[in-house]
N, C-alpha and C. Protein backbone atom coordinates (compact mmCIF):
# COMPACT_ATOMS: atom_id res chain seq x y z
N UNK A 1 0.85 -1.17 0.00
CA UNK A 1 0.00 0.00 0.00
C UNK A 1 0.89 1.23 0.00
N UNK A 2 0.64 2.05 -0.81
CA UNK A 2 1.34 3.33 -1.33
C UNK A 2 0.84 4.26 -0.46
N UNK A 3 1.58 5.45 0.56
CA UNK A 3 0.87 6.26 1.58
C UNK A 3 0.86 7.43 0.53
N UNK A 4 -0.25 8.52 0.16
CA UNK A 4 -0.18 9.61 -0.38
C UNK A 4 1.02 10.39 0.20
N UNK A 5 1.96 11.00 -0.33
CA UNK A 5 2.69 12.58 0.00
C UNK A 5 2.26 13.26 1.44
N UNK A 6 0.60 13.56 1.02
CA UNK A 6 -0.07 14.49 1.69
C UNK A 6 -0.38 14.40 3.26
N UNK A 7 -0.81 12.95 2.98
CA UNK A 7 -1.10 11.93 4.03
C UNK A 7 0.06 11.89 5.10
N UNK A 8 0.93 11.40 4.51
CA UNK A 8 1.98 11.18 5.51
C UNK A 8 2.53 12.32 5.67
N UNK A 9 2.48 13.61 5.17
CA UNK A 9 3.08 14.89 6.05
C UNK A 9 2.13 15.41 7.34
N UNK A 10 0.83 15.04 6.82
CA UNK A 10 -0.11 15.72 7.89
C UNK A 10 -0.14 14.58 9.50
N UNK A 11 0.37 13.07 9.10
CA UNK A 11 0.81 12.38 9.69
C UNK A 11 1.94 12.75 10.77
N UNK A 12 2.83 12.81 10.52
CA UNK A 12 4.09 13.38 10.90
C UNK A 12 4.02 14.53 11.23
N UNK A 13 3.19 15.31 11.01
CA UNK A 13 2.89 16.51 11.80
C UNK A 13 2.22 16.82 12.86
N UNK A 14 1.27 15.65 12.72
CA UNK A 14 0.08 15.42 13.76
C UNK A 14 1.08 15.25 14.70
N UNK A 15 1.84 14.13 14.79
CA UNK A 15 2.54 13.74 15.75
C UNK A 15 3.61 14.25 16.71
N UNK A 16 4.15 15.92 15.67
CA UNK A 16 5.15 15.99 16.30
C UNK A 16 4.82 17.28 17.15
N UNK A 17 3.51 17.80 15.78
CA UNK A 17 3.75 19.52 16.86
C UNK A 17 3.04 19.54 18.38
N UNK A 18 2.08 18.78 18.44
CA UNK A 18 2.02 18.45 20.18
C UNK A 18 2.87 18.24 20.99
N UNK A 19 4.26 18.08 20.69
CA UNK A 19 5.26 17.56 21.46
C UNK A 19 5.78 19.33 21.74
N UNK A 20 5.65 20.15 20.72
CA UNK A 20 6.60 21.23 20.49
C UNK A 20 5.64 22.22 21.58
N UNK A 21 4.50 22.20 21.64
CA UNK A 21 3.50 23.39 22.18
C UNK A 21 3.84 23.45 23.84
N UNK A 22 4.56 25.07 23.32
CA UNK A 22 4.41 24.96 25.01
C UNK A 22 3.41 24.89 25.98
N UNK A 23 3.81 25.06 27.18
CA UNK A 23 2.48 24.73 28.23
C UNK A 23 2.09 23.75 28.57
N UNK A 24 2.27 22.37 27.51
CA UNK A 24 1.39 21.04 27.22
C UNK A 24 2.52 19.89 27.86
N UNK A 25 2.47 19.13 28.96
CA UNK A 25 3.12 18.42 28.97
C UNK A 25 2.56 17.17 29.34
N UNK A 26 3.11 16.22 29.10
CA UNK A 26 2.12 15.17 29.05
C UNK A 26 2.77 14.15 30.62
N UNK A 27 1.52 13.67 31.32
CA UNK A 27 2.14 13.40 32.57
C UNK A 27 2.66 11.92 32.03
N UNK A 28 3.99 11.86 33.02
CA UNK A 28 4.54 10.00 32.45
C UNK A 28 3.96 9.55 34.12
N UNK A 29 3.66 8.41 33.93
CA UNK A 29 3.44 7.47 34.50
C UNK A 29 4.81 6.78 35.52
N UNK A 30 5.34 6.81 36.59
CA UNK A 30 6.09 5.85 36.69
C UNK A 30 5.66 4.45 37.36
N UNK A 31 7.08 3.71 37.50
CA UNK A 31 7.17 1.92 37.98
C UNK A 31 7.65 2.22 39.48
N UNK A 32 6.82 1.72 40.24
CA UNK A 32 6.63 1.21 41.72
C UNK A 32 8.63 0.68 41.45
N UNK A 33 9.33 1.28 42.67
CA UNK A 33 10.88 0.85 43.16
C UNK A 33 10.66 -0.67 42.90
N UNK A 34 10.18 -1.35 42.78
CA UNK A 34 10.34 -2.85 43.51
C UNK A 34 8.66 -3.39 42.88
N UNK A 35 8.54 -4.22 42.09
CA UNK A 35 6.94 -4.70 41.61
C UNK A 35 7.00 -6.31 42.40
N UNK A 36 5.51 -6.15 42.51
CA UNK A 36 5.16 -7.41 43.87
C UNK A 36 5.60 -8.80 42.94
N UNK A 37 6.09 -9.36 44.12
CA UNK A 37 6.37 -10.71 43.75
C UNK A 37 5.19 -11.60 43.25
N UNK A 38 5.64 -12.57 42.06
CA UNK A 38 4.61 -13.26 41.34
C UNK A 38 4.47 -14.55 42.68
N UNK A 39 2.90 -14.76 42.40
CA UNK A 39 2.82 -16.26 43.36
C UNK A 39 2.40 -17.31 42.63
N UNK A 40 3.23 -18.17 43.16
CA UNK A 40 2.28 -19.89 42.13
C UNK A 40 0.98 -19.99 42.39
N UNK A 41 0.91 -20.33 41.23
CA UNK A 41 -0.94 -20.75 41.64
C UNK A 41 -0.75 -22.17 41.03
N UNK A 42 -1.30 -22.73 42.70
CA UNK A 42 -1.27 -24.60 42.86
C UNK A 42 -2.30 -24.97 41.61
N UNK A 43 -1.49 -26.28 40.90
CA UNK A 43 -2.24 -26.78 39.84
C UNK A 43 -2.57 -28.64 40.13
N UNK A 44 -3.02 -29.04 40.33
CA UNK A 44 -3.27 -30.83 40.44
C UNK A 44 -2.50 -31.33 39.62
N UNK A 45 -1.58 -32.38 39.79
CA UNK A 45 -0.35 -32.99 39.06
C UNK A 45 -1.17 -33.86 37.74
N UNK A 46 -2.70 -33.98 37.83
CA UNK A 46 -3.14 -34.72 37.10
C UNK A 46 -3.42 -33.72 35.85
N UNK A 47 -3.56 -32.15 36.17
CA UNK A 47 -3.85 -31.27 35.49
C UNK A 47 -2.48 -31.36 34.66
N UNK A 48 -1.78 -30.96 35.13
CA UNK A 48 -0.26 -30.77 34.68
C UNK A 48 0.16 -32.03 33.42
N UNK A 49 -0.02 -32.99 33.93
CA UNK A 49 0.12 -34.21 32.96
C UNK A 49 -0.45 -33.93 31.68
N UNK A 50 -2.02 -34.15 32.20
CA UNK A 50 -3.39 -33.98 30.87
C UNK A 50 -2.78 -32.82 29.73
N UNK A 51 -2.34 -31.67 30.65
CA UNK A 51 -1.92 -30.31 29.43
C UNK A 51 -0.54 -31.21 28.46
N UNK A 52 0.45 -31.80 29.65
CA UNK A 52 1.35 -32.43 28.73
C UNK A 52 1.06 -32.92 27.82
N UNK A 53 0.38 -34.02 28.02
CA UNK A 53 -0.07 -35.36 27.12
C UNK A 53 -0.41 -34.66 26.11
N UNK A 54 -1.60 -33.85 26.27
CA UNK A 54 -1.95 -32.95 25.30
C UNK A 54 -1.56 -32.54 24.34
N UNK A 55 -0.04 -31.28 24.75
CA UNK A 55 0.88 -30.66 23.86
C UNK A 55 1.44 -31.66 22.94
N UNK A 56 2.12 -32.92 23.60
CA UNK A 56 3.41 -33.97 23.11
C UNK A 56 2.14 -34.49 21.65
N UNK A 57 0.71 -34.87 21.97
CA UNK A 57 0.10 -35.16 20.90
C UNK A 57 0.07 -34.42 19.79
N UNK A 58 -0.49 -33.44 19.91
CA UNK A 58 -0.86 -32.21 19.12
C UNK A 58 0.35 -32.26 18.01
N UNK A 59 2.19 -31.95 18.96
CA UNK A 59 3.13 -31.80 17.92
C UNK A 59 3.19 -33.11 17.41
N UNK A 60 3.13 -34.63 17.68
CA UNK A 60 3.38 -35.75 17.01
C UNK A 60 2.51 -35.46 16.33
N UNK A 61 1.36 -35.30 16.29
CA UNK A 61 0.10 -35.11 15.00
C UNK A 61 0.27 -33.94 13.55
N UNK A 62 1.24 -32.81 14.02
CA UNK A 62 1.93 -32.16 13.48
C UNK A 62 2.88 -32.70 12.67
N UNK A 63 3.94 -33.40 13.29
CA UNK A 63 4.90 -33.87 12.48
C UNK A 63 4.31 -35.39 11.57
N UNK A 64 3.47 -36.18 12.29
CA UNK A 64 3.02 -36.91 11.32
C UNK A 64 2.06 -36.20 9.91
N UNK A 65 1.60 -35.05 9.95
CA UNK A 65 0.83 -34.51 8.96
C UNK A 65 1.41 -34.10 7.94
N UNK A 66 2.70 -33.30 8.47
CA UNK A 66 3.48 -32.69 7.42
C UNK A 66 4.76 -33.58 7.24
N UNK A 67 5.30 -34.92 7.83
CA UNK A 67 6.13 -35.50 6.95
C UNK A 67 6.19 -36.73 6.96
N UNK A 68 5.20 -37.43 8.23
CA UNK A 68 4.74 -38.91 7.68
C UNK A 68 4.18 -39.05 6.47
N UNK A 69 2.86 -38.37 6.38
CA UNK A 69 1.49 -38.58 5.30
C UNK A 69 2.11 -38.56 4.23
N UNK A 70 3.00 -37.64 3.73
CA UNK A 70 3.65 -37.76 2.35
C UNK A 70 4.54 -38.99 2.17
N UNK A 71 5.17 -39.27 2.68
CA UNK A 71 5.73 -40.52 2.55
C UNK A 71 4.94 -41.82 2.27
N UNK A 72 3.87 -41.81 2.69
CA UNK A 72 2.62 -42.78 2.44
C UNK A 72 2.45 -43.00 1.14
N UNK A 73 2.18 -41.74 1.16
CA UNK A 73 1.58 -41.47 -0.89
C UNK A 73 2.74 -41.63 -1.46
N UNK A 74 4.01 -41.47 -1.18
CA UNK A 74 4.67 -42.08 -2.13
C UNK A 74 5.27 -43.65 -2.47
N UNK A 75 5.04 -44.23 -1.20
CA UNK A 75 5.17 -45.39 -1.17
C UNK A 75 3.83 -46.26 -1.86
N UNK A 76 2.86 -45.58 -2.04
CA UNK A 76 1.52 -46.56 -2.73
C UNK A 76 1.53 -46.12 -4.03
N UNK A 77 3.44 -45.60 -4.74
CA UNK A 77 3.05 -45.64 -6.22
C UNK A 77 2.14 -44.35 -7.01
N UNK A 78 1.92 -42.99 -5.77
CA UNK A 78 1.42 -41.92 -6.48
C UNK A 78 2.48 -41.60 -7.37
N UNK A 79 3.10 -41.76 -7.84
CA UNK A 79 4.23 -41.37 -7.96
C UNK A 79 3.87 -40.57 -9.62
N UNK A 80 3.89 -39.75 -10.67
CA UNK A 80 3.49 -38.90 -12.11
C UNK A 80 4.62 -39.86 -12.94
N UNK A 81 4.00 -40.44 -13.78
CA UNK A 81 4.84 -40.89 -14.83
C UNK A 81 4.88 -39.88 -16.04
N UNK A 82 5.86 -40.51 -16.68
CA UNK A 82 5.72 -39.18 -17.84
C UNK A 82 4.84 -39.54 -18.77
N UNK A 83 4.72 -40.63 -18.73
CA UNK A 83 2.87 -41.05 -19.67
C UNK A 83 2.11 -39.93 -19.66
N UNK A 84 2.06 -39.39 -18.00
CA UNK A 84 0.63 -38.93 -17.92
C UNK A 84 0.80 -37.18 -18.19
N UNK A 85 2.12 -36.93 -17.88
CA UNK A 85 2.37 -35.51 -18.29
C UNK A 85 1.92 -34.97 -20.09
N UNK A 86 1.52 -34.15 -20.50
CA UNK A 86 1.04 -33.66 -21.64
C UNK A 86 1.75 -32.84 -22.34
């Protein structure tokens, strides 16, 4: 996508002359000295497993999709002869 000339000056302008106007300052926000410590949150070891099992499937089902399955089809002889090319 091509930005008009026009577009992107009034862009870049938008943006900058608020910065330039005096009087206007924009309040910053600060970060707490020290942010609260994270806490575990207890999970059931059976939970923990199930998500495993889960993940480890998902990627074997992955890798069998994208490089078992083809191997299939080529072993049952899909294979393009030049017969069939035109």
């Amino acid at each position: 996508m091509i930005i008009p000339k026009r577009l992107l000056i009034i862009g870049v302008m938008a943006a900058i002359v608020p910065t330039l106007l005096p009087g206007r300052t924009i309040a910053m926000t600060t970060m707490p000295a020290q942010p609260a410590p994270l806490r575990p949150i207890p999970q059931p070891l059976a939970l923990k497993a199930g998500v495993t099992l889960g993940g480890l499937l998902l990627m074997g089902g992955n890798l069998w999709w994208f490089l078992g399955s083809k191997r299939q089809t080529l072993e049952k002889g899909d294979r393009p002869s030049s017969r069939d090319e035109v």
